[in-house]
C-alpha atoms as a PDB file:
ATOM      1  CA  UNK A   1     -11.244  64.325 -51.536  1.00  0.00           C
ATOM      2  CA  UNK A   2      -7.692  66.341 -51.338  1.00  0.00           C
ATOM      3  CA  UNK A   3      -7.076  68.509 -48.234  1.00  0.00           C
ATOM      4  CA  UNK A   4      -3.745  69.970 -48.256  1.00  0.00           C
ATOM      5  CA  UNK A   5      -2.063  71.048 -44.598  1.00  0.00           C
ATOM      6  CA  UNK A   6      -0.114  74.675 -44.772  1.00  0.00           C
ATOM      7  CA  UNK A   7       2.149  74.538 -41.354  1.00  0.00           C
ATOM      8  CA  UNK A   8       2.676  78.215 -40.900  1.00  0.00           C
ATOM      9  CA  UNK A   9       6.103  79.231 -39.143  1.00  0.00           C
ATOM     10  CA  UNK A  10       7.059  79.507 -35.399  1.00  0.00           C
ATOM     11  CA  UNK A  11       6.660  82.959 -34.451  1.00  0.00           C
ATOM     12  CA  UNK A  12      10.470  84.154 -33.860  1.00  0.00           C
ATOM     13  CA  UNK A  13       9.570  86.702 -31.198  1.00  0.00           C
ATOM     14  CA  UNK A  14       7.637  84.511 -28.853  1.00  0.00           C
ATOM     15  CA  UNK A  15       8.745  80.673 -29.796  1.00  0.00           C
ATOM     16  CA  UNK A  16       4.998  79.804 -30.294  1.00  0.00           C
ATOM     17  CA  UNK A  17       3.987  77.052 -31.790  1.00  0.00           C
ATOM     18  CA  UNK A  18       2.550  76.346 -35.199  1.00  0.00           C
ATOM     19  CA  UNK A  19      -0.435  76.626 -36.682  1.00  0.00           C
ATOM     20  CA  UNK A  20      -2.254  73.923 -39.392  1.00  0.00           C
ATOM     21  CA  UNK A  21      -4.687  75.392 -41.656  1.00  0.00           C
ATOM     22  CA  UNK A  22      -6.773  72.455 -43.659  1.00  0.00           C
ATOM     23  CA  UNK A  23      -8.224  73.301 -46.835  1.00  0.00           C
ATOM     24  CA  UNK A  24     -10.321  71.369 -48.386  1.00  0.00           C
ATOM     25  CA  UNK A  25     -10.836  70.690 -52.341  1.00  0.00           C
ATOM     26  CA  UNK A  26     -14.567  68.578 -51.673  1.00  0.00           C
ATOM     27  CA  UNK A  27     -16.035  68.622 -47.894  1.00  0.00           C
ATOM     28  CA  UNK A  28     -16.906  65.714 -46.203  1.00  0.00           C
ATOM     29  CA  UNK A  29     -19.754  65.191 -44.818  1.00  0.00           C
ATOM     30  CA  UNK A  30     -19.077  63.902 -41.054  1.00  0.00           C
ATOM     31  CA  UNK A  31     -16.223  65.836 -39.074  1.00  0.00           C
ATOM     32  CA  UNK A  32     -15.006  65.326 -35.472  1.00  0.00           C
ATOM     33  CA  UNK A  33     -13.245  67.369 -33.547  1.00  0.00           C
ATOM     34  CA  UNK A  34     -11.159  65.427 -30.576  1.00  0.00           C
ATOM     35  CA  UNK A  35     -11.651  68.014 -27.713  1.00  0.00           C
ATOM     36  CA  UNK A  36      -8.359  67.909 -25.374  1.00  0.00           C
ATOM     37  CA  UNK A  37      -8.464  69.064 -21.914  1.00  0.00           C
ATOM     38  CA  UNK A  38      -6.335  71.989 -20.950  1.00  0.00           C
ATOM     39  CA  UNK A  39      -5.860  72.508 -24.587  1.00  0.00           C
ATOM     40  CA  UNK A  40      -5.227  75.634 -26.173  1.00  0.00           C
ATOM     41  CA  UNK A  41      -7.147  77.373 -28.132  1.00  0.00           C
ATOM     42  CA  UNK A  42     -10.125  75.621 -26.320  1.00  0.00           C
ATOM     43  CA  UNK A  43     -12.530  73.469 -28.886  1.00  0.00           C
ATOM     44  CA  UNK A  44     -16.477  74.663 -27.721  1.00  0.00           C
ATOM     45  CA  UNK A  45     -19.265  73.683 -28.867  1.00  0.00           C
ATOM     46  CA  UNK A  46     -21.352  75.377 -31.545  1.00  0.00           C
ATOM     47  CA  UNK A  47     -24.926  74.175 -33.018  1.00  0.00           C
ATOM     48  CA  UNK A  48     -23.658  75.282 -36.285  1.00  0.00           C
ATOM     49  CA  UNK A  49     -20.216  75.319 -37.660  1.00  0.00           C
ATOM     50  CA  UNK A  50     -19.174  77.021 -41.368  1.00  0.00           C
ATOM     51  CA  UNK A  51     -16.165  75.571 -43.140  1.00  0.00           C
ATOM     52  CA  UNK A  52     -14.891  77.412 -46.514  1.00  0.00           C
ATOM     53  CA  UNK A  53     -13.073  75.355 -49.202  1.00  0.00           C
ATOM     54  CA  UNK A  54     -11.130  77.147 -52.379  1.00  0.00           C
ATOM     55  CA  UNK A  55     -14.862  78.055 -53.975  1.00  0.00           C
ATOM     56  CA  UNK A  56     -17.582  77.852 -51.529  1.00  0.00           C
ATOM     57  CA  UNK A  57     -18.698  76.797 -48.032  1.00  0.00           C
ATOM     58  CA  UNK A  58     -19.871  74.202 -46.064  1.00  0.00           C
ATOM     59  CA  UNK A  59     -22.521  74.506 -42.914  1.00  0.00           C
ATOM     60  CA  UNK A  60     -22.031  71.739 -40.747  1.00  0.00           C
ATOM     61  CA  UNK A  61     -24.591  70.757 -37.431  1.00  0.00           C
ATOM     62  CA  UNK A  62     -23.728  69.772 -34.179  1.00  0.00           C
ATOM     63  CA  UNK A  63     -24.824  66.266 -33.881  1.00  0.00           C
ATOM     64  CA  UNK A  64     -23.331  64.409 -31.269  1.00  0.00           C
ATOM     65  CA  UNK A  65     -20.972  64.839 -28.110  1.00  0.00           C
ATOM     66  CA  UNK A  66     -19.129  61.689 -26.858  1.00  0.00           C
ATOM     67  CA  UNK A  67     -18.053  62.047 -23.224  1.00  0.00           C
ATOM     68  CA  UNK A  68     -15.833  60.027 -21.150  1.00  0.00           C
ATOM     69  CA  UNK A  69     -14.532  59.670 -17.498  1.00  0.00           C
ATOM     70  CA  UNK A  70     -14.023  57.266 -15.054  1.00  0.00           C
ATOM     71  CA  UNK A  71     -13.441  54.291 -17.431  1.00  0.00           C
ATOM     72  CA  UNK A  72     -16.568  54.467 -19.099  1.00  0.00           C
ATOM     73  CA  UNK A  73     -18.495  56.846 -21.818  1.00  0.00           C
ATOM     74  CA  UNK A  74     -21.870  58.280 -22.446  1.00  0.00           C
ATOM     75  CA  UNK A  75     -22.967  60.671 -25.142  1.00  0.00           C
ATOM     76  CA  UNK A  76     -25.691  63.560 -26.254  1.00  0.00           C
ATOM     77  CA  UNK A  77     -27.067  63.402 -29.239  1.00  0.00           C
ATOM     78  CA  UNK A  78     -28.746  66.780 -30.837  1.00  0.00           C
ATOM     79  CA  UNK A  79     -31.595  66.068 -33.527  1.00  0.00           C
ATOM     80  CA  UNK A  80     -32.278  68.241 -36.485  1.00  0.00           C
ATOM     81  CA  UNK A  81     -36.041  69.518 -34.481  1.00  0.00           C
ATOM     82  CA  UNK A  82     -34.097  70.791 -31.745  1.00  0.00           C
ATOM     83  CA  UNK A  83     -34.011  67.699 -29.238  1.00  0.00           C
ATOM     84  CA  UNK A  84     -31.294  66.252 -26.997  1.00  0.00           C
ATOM     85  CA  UNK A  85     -31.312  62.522 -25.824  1.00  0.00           C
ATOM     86  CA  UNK A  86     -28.443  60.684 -23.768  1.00  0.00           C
ATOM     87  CA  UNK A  87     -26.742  57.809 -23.585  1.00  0.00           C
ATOM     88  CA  UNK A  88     -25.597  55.862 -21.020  1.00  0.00           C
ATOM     89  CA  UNK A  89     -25.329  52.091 -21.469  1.00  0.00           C
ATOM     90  CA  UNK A  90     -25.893  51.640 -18.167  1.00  0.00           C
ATOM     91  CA  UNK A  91     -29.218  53.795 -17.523  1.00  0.00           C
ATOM     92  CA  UNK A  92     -32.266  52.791 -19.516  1.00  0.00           C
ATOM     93  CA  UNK A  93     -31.585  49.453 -20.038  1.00  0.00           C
ATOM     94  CA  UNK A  94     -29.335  50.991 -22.673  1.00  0.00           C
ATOM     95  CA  UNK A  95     -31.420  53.059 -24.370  1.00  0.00           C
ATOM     96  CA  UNK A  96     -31.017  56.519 -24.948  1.00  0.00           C
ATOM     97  CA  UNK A  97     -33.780  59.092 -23.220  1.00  0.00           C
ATOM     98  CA  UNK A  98     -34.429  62.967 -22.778  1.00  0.00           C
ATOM     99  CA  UNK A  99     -32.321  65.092 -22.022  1.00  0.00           C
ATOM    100  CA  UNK A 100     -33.622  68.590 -22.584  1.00  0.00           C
ATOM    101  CA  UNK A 101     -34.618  70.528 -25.592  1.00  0.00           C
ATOM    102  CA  UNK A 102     -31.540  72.761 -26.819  1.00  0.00           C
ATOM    103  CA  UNK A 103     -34.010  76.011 -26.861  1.00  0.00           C
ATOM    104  CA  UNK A 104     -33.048  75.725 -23.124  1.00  0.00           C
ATOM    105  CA  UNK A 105     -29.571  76.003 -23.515  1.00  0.00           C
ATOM    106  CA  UNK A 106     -28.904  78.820 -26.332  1.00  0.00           C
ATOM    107  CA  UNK A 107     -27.948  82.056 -26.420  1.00  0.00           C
ATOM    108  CA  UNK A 108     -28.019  82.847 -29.971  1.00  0.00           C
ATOM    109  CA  UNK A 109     -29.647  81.380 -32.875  1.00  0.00           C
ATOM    110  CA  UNK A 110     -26.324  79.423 -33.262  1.00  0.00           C
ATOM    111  CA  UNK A 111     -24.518  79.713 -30.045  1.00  0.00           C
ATOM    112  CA  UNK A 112     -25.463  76.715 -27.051  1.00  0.00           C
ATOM    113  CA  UNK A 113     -24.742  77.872 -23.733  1.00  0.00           C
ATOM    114  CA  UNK A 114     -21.154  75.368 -24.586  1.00  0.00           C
ATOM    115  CA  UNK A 115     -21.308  74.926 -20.269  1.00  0.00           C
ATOM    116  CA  UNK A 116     -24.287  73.045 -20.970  1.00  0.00           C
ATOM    117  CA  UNK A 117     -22.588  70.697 -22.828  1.00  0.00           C
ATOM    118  CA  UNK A 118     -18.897  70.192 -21.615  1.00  0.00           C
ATOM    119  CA  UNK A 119     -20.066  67.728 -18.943  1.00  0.00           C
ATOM    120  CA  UNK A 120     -22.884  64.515 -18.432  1.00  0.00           C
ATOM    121  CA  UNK A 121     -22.583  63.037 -15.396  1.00  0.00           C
ATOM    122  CA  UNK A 122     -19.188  63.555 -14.375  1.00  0.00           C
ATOM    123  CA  UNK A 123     -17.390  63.001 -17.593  1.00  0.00           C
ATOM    124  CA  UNK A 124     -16.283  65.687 -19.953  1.00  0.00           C
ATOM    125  CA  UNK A 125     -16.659  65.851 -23.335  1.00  0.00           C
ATOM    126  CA  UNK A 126     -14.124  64.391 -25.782  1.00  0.00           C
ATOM    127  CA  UNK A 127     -15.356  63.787 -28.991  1.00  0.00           C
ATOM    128  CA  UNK A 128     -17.934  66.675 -30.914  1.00  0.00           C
ATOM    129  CA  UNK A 129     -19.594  65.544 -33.986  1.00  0.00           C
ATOM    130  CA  UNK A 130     -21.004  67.424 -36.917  1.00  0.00           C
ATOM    131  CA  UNK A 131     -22.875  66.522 -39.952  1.00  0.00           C
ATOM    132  CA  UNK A 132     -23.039  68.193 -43.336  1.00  0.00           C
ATOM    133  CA  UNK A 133     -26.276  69.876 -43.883  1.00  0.00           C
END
């Protein structure tokens, strides 16, 4: 797999910074996104995400959230049917259990309501994971 980073230029008139495009020449098929708080541009949530390489596209699923907060980490994780179960090692006797079914929680046939899933329990979400289709 090559990817190949383009930094773009500062823009001269503002001083912003600079932007990294990844292309990719073969997808692969597990990506995380690290989401940082009081980041800019924000990283959301999406059930679905579409990635383009030089000759085609990839459609990627929302498949798990890792949150964390207050020394300690939980997580959501979003099944194929529809399903959301959490994780907390220290509910459940460390099992994971129902959470709610995402039909709940969207707004479009691809959009989650993302306030639904910025928080569990306190702690925020860090971590978004998404599977190749």
């Amino acid at each position: 797999m090559g990817n190949h980073g383009h930094a773009l230029p500062s823009c001269q008139g503002c001083s912003g910074s600079n932007e990294t495009r990844v292309f990719f020449d073969t997808l692969p098929p597990l990506i995380v996104f690290e989401v940082v708080a009081d980041s800019l541009p924000s990283i959301l949530p999406s059930l679905t995400l579409t990635l383009p390489t030089y000759s085609d596209h990839g459609q990627y699923h929302l498949r798990g959230i890792i949150y964390h907060g207050e020394f300690h980490f939980s997580a959501r994780m979003l099944q194929s049917e529809g399903i959301v179960w959490q994780y907390d090692d220290r509910l459940h006797n460390g099992s994971p259990s129902f959470d709610f079914a995402a039909s709940e929680h969207v707004r479009t046939s691809a959009t989650l309501d993302y306030h639904a899933l910025q928080t569990l329990d306190g702690r925020t979400a860090h971590l978004l994971i998404y599977m190749s289709c």
